[in-house]
Protein backbone atom coordinates (compact mmCIF):
# COMPACT_ATOMS: atom_id res chain seq x y z
CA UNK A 1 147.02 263.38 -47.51
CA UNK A 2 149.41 260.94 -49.38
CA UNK A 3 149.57 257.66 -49.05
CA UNK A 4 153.25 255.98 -47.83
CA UNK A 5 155.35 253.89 -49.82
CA UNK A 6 155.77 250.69 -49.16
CA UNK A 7 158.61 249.61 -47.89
CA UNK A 8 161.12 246.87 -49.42
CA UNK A 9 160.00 244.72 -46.82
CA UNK A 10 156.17 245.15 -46.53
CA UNK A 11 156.15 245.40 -50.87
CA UNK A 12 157.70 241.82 -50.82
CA UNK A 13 155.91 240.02 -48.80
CA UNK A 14 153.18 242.01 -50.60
CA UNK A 15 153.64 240.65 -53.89
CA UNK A 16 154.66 236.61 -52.13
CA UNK A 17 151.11 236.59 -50.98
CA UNK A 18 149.48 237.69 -54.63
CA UNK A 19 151.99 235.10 -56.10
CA UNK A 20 150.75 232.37 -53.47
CA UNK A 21 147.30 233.44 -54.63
CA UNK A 22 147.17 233.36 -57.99
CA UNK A 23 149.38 230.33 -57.86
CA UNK A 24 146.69 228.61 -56.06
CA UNK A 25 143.38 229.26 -58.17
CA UNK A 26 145.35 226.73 -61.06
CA UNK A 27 147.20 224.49 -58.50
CA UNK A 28 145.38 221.32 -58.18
CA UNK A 29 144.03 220.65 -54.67
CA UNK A 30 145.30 217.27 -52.67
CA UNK A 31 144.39 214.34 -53.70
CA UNK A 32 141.31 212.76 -51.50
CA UNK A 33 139.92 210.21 -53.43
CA UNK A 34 142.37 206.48 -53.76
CA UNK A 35 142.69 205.27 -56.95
CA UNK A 36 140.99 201.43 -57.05
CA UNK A 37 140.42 199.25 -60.02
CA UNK A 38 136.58 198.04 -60.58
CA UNK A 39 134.51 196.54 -63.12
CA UNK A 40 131.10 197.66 -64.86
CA UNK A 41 128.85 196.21 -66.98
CA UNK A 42 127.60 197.95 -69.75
CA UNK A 43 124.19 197.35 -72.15
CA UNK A 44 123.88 198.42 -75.38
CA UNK A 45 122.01 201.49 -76.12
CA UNK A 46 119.55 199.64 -78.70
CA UNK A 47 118.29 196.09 -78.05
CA UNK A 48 118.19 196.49 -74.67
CA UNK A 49 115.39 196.92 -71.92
CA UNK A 50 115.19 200.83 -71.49
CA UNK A 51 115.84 200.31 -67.42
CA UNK A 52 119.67 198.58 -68.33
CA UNK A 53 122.58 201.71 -67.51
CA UNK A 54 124.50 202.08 -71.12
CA UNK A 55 126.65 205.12 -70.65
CA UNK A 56 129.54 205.61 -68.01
CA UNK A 57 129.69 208.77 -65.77
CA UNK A 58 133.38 209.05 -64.94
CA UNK A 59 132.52 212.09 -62.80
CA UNK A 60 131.02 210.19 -60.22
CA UNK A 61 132.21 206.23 -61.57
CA UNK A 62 129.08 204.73 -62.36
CA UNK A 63 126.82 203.28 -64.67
CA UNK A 64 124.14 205.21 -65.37
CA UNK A 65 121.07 204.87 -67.69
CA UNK A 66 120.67 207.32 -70.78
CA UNK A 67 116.40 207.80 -70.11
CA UNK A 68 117.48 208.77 -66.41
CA UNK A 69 120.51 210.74 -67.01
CA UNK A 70 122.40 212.97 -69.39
CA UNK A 71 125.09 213.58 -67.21
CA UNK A 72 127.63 210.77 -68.45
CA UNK A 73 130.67 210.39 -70.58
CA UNK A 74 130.41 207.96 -72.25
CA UNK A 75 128.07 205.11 -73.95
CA UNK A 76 128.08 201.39 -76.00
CA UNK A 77 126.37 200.37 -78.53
CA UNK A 78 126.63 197.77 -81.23
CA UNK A 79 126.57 198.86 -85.04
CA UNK A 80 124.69 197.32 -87.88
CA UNK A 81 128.42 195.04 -88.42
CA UNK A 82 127.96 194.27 -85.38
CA UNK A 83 131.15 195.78 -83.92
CA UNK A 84 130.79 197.21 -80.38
CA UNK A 85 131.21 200.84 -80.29
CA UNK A 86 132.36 203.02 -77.04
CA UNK A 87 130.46 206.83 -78.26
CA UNK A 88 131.38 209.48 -76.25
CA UNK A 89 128.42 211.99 -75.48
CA UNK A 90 129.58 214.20 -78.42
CA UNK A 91 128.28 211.70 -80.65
CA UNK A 92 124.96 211.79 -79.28
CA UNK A 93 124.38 215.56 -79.04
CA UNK A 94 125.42 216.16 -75.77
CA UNK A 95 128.14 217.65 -73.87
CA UNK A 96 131.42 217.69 -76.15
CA UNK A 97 134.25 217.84 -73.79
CA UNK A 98 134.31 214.49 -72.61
CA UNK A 99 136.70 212.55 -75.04
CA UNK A 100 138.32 208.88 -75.78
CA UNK A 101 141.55 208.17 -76.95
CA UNK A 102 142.58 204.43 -78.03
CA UNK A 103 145.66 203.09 -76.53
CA UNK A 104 148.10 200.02 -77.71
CA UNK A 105 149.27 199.63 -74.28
CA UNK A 106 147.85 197.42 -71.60
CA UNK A 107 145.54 198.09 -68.85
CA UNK A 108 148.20 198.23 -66.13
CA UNK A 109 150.80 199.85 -68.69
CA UNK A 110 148.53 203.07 -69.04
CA UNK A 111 150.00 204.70 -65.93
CA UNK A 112 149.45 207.76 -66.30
CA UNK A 113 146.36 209.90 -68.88
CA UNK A 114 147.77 212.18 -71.94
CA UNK A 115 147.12 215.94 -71.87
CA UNK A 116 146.11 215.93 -75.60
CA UNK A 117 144.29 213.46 -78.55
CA UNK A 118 141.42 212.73 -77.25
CA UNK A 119 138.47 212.36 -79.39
CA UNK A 120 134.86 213.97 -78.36
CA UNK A 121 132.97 213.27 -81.57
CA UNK A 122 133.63 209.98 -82.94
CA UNK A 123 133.14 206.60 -81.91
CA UNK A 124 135.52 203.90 -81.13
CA UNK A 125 135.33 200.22 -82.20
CA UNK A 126 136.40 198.39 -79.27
CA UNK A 127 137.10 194.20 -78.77
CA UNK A 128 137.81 192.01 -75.77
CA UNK A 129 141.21 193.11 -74.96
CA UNK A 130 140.61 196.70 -75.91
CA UNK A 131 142.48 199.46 -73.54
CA UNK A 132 140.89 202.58 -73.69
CA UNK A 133 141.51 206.39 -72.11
CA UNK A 134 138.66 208.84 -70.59
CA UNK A 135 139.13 212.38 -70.44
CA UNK A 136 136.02 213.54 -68.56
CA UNK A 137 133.35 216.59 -69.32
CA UNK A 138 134.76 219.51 -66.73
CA UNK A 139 132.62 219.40 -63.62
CA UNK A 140 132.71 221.16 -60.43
CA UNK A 141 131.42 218.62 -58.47
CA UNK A 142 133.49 217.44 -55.64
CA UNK A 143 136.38 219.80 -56.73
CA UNK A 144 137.75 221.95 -53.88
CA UNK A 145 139.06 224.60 -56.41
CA UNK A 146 137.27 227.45 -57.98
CA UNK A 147 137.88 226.13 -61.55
CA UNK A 148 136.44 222.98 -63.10
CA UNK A 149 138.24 220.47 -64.00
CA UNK A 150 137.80 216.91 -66.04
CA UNK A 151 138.86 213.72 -64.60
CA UNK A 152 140.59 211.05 -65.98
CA UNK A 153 140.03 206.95 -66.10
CA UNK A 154 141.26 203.99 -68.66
CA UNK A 155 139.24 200.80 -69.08
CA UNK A 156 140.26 197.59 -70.65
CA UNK A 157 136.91 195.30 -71.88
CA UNK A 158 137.10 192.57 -70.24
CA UNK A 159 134.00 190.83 -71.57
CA UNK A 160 131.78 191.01 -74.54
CA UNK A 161 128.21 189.23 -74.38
CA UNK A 162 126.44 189.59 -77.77
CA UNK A 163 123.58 187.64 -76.95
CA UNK A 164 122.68 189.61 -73.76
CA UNK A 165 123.97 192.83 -75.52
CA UNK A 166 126.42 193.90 -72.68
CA UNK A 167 130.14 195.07 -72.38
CA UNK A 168 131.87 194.39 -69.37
CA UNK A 169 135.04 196.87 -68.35
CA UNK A 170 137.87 196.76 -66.08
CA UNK A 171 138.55 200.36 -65.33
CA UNK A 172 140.43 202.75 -62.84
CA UNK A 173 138.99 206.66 -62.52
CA UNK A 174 140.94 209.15 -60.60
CA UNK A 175 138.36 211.05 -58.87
CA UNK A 176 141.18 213.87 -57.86
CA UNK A 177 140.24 216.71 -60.44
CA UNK A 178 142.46 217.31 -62.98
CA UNK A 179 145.00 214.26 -61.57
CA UNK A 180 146.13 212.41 -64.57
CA UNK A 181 147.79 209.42 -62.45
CA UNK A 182 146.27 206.12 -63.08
CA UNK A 183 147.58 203.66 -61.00
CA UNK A 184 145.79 202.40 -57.53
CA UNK A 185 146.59 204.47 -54.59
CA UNK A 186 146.10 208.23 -53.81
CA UNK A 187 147.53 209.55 -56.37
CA UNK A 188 150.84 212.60 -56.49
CA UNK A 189 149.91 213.52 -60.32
């Protein structure tokens, strides 16, 4: 028995519903999650009680405390100059993708995350006024698509408390995977 050809017709739409999914395995999924601006305080990881959150999670936009948690981005610390330091998880040991890249321009200037330069293994000296960019570990969680994807977020420090040994940040995360858009609102981008 052979098998019959396809016809012109049946091989094109065929090959438009391949193309539609292949398309859609690296197509990002709509965006669910609004974009809102919020504010964290951070402690530093040595000086401080052990129960105080140092490291950021910009998979799920929280504080979270190093003892508890390895899942995070991010943490601060102070070094022996006494300069605060944002270390991303790299530094520590743990996972490398998350990364930090330094920006000149302001909090509400950073509209929108760069694909490339960030930084996974070395730490940043940050200030008050500092303006900084996340680039998230890939995760899984909460993504609607079958691939994982990082997340994006830029923080501006806002305060700086050396007797209490805390950092406090402005920051916006786009929840959306993969979304590089950081202005409030759902995002298109």
């Amino acid at each position: 028995m052979h098998a019959r050809p396809l016809s012109g017709l049946g091989f094109a739409s065929g090959a438009l519903i391949l193309l539609a999914a292949c398309s859609s395995s690296t197509s990002l999924a709509p965006a669910q999650f609004a974009n809102v601006v919020d504010t964290t305080t951070l402690y530093a990881l040595t000086g401080t009680p052990i129960g105080t959150p140092s490291a950021f999670d910009g998979v799920s936009a929280l504080a979270v405390r190093t003892d508890l948690n390895q899942a995070f981005d991010f943490a601060v610390d102070i070094d022996a100059s006494g300069a605060w330091e944002v270390r991303p998880a790299g530094t520590m040991g743990f996972i490398e993708e998350a990364g930090l890249l330094t920006s000149t321009l302001t909090f509400d200037g950073v509209t929108s995350a760069p694909t490339e330069g960030y930084v996974p293994d070395t730490a940043r000296v940050v200030t008050l006024g500092s303006v900084f960019i996340l680039r998230t570990r890939n995760s899984s969680q909460q993504c609607t698509i079958s691939s994982t994807l990082p997340r994006y977020g830029k923080f501006h420090v806002i305060g700086v408390d050396p007797a209490a040994r805390t950092l406090t940040l402005e920051y916006l995360m786009n929840l959306n995977c993969g979304y590089r858009q950081l202005t409030t609102g759902i995002p298109d981008a």
